[in-house]
Protein backbone atom coordinates (compact mmCIF):
# COMPACT_ATOMS: atom_id res chain seq x y z
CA UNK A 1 0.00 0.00 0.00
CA UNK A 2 1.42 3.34 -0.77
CA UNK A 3 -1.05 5.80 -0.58
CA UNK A 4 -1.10 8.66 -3.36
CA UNK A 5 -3.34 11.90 -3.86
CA UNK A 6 -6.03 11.61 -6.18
CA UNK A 7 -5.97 13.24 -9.09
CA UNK A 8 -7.48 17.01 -8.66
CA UNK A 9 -10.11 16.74 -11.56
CA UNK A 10 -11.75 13.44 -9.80
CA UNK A 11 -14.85 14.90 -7.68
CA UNK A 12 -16.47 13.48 -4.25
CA UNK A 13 -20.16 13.52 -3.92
CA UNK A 14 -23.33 12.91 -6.26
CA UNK A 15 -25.25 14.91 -3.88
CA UNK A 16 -27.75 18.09 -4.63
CA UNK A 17 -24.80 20.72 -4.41
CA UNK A 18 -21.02 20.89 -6.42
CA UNK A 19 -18.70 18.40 -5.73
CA UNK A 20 -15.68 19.00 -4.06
CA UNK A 21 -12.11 17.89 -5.55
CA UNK A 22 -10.79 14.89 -3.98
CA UNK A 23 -7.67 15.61 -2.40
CA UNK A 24 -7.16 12.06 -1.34
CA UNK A 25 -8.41 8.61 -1.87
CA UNK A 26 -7.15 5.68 -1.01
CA UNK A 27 -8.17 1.99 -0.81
CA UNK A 28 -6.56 -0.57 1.83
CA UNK A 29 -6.60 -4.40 1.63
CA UNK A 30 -4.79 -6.97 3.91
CA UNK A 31 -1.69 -8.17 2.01
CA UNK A 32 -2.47 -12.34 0.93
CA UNK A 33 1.10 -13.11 -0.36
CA UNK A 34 0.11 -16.34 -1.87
CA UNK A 35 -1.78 -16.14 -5.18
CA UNK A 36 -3.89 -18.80 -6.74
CA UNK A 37 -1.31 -20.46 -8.61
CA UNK A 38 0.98 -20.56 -5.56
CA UNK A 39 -2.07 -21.99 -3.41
CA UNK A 40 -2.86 -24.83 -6.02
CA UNK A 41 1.06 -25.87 -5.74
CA UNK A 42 0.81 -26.12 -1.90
CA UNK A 43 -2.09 -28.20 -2.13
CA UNK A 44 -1.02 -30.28 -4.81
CA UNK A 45 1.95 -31.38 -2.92
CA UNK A 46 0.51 -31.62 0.41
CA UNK A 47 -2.08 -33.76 -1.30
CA UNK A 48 0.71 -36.00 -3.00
CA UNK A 49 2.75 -36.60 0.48
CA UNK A 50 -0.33 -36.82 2.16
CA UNK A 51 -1.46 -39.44 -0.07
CA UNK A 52 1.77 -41.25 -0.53
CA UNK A 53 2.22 -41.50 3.02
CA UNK A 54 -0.97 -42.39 3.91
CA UNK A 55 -0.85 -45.47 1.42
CA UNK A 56 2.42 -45.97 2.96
CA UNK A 57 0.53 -46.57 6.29
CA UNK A 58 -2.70 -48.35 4.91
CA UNK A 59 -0.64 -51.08 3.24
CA UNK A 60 1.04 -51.37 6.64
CA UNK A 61 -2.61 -51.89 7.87
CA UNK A 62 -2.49 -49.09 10.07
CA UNK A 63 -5.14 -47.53 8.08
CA UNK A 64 -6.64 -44.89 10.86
CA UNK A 65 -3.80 -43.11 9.42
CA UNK A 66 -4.75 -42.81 6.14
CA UNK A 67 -8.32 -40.97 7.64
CA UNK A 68 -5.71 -38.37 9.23
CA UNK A 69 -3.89 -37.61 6.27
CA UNK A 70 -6.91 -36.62 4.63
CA UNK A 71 -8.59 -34.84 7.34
CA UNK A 72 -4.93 -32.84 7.10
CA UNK A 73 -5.71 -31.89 3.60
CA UNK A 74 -9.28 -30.82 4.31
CA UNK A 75 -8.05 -28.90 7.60
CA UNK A 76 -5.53 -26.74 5.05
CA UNK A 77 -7.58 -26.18 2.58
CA UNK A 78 -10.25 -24.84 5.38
CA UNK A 79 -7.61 -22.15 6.57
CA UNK A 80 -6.25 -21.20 3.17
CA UNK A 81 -10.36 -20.66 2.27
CA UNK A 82 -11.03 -18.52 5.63
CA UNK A 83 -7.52 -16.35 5.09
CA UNK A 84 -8.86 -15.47 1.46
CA UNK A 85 -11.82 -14.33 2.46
CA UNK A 86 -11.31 -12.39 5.51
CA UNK A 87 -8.66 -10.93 2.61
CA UNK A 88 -11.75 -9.70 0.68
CA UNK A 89 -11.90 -6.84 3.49
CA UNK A 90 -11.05 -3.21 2.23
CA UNK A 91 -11.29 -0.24 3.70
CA UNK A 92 -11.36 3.41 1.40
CA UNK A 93 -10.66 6.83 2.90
CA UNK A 94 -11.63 9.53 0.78
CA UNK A 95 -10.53 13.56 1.96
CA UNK A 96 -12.21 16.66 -0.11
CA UNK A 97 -12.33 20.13 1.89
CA UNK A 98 -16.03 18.97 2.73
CA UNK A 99 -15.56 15.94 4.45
CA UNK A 100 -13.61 12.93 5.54
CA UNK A 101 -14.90 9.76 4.23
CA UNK A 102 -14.27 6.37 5.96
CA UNK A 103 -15.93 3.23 4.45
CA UNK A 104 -15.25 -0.47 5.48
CA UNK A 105 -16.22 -3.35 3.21
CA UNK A 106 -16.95 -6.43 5.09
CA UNK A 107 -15.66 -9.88 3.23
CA UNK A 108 -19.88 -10.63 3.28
CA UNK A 109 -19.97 -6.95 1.92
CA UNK A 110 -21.70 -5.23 5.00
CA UNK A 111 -20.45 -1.44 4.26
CA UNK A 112 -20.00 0.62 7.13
CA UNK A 113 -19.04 3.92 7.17
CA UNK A 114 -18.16 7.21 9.20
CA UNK A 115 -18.31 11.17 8.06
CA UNK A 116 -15.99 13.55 9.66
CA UNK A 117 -15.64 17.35 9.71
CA UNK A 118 -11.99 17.96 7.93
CA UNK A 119 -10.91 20.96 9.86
CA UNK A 120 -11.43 19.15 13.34
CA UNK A 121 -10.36 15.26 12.52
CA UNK A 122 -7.01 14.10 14.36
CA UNK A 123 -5.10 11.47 13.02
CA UNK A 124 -3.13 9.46 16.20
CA UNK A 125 -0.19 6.79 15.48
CA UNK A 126 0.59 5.06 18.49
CA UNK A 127 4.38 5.61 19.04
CA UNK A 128 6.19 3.99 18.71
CA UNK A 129 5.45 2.53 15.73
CA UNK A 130 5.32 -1.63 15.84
CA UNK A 131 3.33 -4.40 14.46
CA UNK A 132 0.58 -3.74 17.30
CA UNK A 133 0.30 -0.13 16.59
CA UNK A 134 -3.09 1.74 15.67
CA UNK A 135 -4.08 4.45 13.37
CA UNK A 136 -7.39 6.31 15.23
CA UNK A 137 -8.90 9.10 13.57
CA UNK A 138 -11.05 11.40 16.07
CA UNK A 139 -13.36 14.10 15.89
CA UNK A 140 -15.68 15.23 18.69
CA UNK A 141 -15.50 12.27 20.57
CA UNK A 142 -16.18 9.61 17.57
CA UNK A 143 -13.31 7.67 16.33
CA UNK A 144 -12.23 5.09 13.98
CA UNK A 145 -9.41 2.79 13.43
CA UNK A 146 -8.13 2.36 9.99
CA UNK A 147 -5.79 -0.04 8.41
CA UNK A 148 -5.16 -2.58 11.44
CA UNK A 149 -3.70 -4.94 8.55
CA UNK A 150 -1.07 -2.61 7.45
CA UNK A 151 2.43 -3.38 8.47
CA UNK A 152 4.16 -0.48 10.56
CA UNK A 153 5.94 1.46 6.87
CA UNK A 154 2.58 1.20 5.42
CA UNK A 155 0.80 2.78 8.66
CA UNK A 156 3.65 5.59 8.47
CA UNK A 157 2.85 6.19 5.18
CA UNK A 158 -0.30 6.30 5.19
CA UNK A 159 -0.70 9.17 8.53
CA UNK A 160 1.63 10.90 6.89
CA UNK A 161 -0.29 10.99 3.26
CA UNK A 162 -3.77 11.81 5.45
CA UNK A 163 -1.82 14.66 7.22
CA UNK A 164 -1.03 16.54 3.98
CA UNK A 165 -4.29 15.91 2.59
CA UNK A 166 -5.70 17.13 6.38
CA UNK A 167 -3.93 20.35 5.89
CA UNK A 168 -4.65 21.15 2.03
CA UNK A 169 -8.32 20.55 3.22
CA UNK A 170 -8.48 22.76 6.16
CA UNK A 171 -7.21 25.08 3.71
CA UNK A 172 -9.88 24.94 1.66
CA UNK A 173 -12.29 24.42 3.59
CA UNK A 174 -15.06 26.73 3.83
CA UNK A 175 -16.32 26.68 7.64
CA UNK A 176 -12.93 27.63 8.81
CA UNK A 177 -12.68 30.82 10.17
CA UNK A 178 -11.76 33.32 6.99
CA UNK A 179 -7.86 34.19 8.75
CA UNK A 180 -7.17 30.49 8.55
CA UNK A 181 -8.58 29.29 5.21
CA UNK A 182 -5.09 31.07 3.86
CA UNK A 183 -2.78 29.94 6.53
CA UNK A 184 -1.61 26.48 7.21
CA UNK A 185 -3.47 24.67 10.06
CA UNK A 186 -2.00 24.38 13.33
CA UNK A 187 -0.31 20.91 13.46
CA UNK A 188 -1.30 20.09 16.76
CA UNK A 189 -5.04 19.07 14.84
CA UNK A 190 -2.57 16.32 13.41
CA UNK A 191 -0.22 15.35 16.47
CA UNK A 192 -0.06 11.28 17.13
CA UNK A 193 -1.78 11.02 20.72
């Protein structure tokens, strides 16, 4: 994941009034390493020493064993099918000088999603920065967590992408007081907690 601004012609919205530019969109997805030509090798030779070894056994008349072997096979394929499709999650955060958009995708596709005021979201990193670590974005006492699947660079990268986009947007945006629409927002809006 490397998060990148959207391009400035692409437009938020679809409501009644204008659109306002995205500044940033991004989409997150947990990282499966293992494609599906990489996951029919594994089972294809799991299933050939399973079944070698297994007939090893059941001429040896110890055939309970053979029952295992295959019960090993199913077992696999059973976590490789649950790891896929908890993989199916995504999460998209989308930043014009309107709004802050969060949206989580389910893996059954339940959508849920949460709407915050630019100008007064804070985005916290726990520091330091490890596997464990948590993005939270806040606003008058509602808050998220984003990207729990992201390994620590990623999370980095990603609070620091939603931090420029946080400050080009409280530039812009048009409920801030007139003396800061001009002036670069304070950064303690933006200040891991």
């Amino acid at each position: 994941m490397e998060p990148s601004p959207s391009k400035p012609q692409q437009e938020a919205g679809g409501g009644d009034g204008p659109a306002a530019p995205v500044l940033f969109d991004v989409v997150l997805r947990p990282n499966r390493s293992l494609g599906r030509p990489g996951f029919i090798a594994v089972m294809a030779g799991v299933v050939v020493v399973s079944v070698g070894l297994g007939t090893f056994f059941l001429l040896q008349g110890a055939w309970p064993v053979f029952g295992f072997f295959g019960l090993d096979i199913l077992l696999l394929y059973l976590a490789f099918r649950l790891s896929y499709r908890s993989g199916r999650l995504r999460e998209t955060i989308t930043v014009t000088a309107d709004e802050v958009v969060v949206r989580r995708i389910a893996p059954n596709g339940r959508t849920t999603e949460w709407r915050f005021n630019p100008y007064w979201l804070r985005v916290a990193l726990d520091d330091p920065v490890e596997h464990e670590s948590q993005i939270t974005l806040t606003s008058h006492g509602r808050s998220v967590v984003v990207g729990p699947f992201l390994a620590p660079e990623e999370r980095m990268s990603l609070v620091r992408a939603l931090r420029e986009a946080l400050g080009e947007a409280n530039r812009r945006y048009e409920g801030a007081p007139a003396a800061q629409r001009d002036v670069r927002p304070d950064a303690a809006s933006t200040e891991p907690g």
